[in-house]
Protein backbone atom coordinates (compact mmCIF):
# COMPACT_ATOMS: atom_id res chain seq x y z
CA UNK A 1 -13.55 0.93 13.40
CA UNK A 2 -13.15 -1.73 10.31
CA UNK A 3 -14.49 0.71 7.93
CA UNK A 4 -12.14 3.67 9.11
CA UNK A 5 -9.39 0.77 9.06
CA UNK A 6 -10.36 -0.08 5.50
CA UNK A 7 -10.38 3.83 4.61
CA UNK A 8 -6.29 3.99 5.82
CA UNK A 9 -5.72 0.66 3.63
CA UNK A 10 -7.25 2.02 0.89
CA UNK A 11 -5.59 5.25 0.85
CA UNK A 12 -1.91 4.09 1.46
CA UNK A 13 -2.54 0.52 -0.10
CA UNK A 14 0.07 1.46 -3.09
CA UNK A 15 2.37 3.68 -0.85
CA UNK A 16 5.29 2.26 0.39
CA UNK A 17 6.85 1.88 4.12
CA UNK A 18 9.13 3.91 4.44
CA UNK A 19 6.80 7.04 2.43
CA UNK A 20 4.19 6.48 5.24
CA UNK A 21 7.06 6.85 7.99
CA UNK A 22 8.00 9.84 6.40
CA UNK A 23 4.28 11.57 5.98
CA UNK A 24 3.60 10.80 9.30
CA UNK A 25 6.70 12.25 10.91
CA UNK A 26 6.69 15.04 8.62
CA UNK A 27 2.72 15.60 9.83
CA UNK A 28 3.54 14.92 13.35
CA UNK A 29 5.84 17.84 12.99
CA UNK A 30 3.29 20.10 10.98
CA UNK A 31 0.32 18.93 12.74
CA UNK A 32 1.09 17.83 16.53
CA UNK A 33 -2.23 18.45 17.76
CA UNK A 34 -4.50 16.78 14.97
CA UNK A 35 -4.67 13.27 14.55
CA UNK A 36 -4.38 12.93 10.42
CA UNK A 37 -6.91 11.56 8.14
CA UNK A 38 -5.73 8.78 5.42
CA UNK A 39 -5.49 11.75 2.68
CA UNK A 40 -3.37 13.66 5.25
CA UNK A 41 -0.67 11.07 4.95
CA UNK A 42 -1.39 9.95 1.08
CA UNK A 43 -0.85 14.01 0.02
CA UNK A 44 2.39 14.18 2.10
CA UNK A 45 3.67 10.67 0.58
CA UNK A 46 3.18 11.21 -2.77
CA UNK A 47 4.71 15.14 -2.54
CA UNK A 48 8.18 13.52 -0.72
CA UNK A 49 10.90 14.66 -2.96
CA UNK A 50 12.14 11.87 -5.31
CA UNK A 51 16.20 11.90 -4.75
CA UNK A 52 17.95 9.51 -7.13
CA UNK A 53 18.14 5.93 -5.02
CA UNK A 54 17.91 2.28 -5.41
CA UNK A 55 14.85 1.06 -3.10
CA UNK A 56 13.06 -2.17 -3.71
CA UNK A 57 10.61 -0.25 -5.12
CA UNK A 58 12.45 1.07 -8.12
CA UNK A 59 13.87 -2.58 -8.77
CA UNK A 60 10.39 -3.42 -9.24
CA UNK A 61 9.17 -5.65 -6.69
CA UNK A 62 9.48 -6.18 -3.02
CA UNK A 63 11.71 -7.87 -1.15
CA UNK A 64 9.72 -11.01 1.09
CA UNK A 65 13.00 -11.88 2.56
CA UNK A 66 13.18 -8.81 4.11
CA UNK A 67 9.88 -8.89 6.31
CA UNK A 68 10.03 -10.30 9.83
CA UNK A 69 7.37 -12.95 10.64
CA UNK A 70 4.64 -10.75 11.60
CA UNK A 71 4.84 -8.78 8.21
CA UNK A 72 4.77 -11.58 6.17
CA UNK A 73 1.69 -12.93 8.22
CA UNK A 74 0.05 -9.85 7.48
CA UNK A 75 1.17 -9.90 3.93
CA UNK A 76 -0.36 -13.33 3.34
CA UNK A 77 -3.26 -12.97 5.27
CA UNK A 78 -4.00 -9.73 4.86
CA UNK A 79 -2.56 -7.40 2.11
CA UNK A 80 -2.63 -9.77 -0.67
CA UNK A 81 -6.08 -11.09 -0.01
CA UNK A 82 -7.66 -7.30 0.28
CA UNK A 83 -5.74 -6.59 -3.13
CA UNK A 84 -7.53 -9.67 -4.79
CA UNK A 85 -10.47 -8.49 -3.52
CA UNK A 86 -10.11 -4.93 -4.81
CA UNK A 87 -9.11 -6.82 -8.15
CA UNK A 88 -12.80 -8.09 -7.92
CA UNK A 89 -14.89 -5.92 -6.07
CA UNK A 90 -13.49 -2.92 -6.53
CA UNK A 91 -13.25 -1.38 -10.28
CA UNK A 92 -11.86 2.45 -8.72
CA UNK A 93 -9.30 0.42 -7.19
CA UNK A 94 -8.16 -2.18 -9.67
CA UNK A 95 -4.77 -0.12 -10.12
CA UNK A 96 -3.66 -0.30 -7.00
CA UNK A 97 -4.08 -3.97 -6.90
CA UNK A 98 -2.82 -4.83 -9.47
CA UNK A 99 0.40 -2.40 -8.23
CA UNK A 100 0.22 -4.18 -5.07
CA UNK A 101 0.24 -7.95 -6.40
CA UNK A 102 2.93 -7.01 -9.04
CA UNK A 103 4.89 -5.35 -6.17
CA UNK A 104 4.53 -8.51 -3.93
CA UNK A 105 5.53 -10.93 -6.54
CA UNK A 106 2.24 -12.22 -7.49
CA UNK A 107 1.21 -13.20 -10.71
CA UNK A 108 -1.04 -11.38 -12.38
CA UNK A 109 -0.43 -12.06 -16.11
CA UNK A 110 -4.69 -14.01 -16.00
CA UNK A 111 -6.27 -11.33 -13.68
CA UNK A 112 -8.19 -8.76 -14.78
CA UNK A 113 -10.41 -6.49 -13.01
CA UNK A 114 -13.70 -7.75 -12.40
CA UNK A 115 -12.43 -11.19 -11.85
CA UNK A 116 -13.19 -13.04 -8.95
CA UNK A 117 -10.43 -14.47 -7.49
CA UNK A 118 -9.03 -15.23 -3.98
């Protein structure tokens, strides 16, 4: 169960919220008899159409403020920590942590892949 878990968090690590929602409703409504895989969801996200708006996102980092308790438990304990670890562990998925931490805030201007850091 952790390793499919770590499959999904690997796949949609650098996809936002509200693009998951979407693939998943937009599968759900393709696809209501299949449960999806983690590239199921990643191919829809990253085919959404693009329409010219102001998320978080495009303003280049996320908003903290905006996360209820839970979320930013999960962002501290969870999400930032995996992305440092990817940073380190991880060399096919420095990228995406890098993406993440800069998303999130976090500094990154001494990291480098490879590094160990937690």
């Amino acid at each position: 169960m952790e390793a499919a878990i770590d499959d999904w968090i690997e796949a949609l690590a650098h996809v936002s919220q509200h693009d998951i929602e979407w693939a998943c409703r937009i599968y759900l409504r393709d696809q209501p008899r299949r449960r999806p895989t983690p590239g199921d969801i990643l191919s829809r996200a990253e085919s959404r159409p693009r329409p010219e708006r102001h998320s978080d996102h495009q303003k280049g980092g996320g908003d903290r403020t905006k996360l209820n308790v839970e979320q930013q438990r999960i962002l501290d304990e969870q999400v930032l920590p995996k992305a440092r670890r990817w940073l380190a562990e991880r060399p096919t998925l420095a990228n995406q942590a890098m993406k993440t931490l800069t998303f999130w805030g976090e500094d990154v201007s001494r990291l480098h892949p490879g590094d160990n850091v937690q």
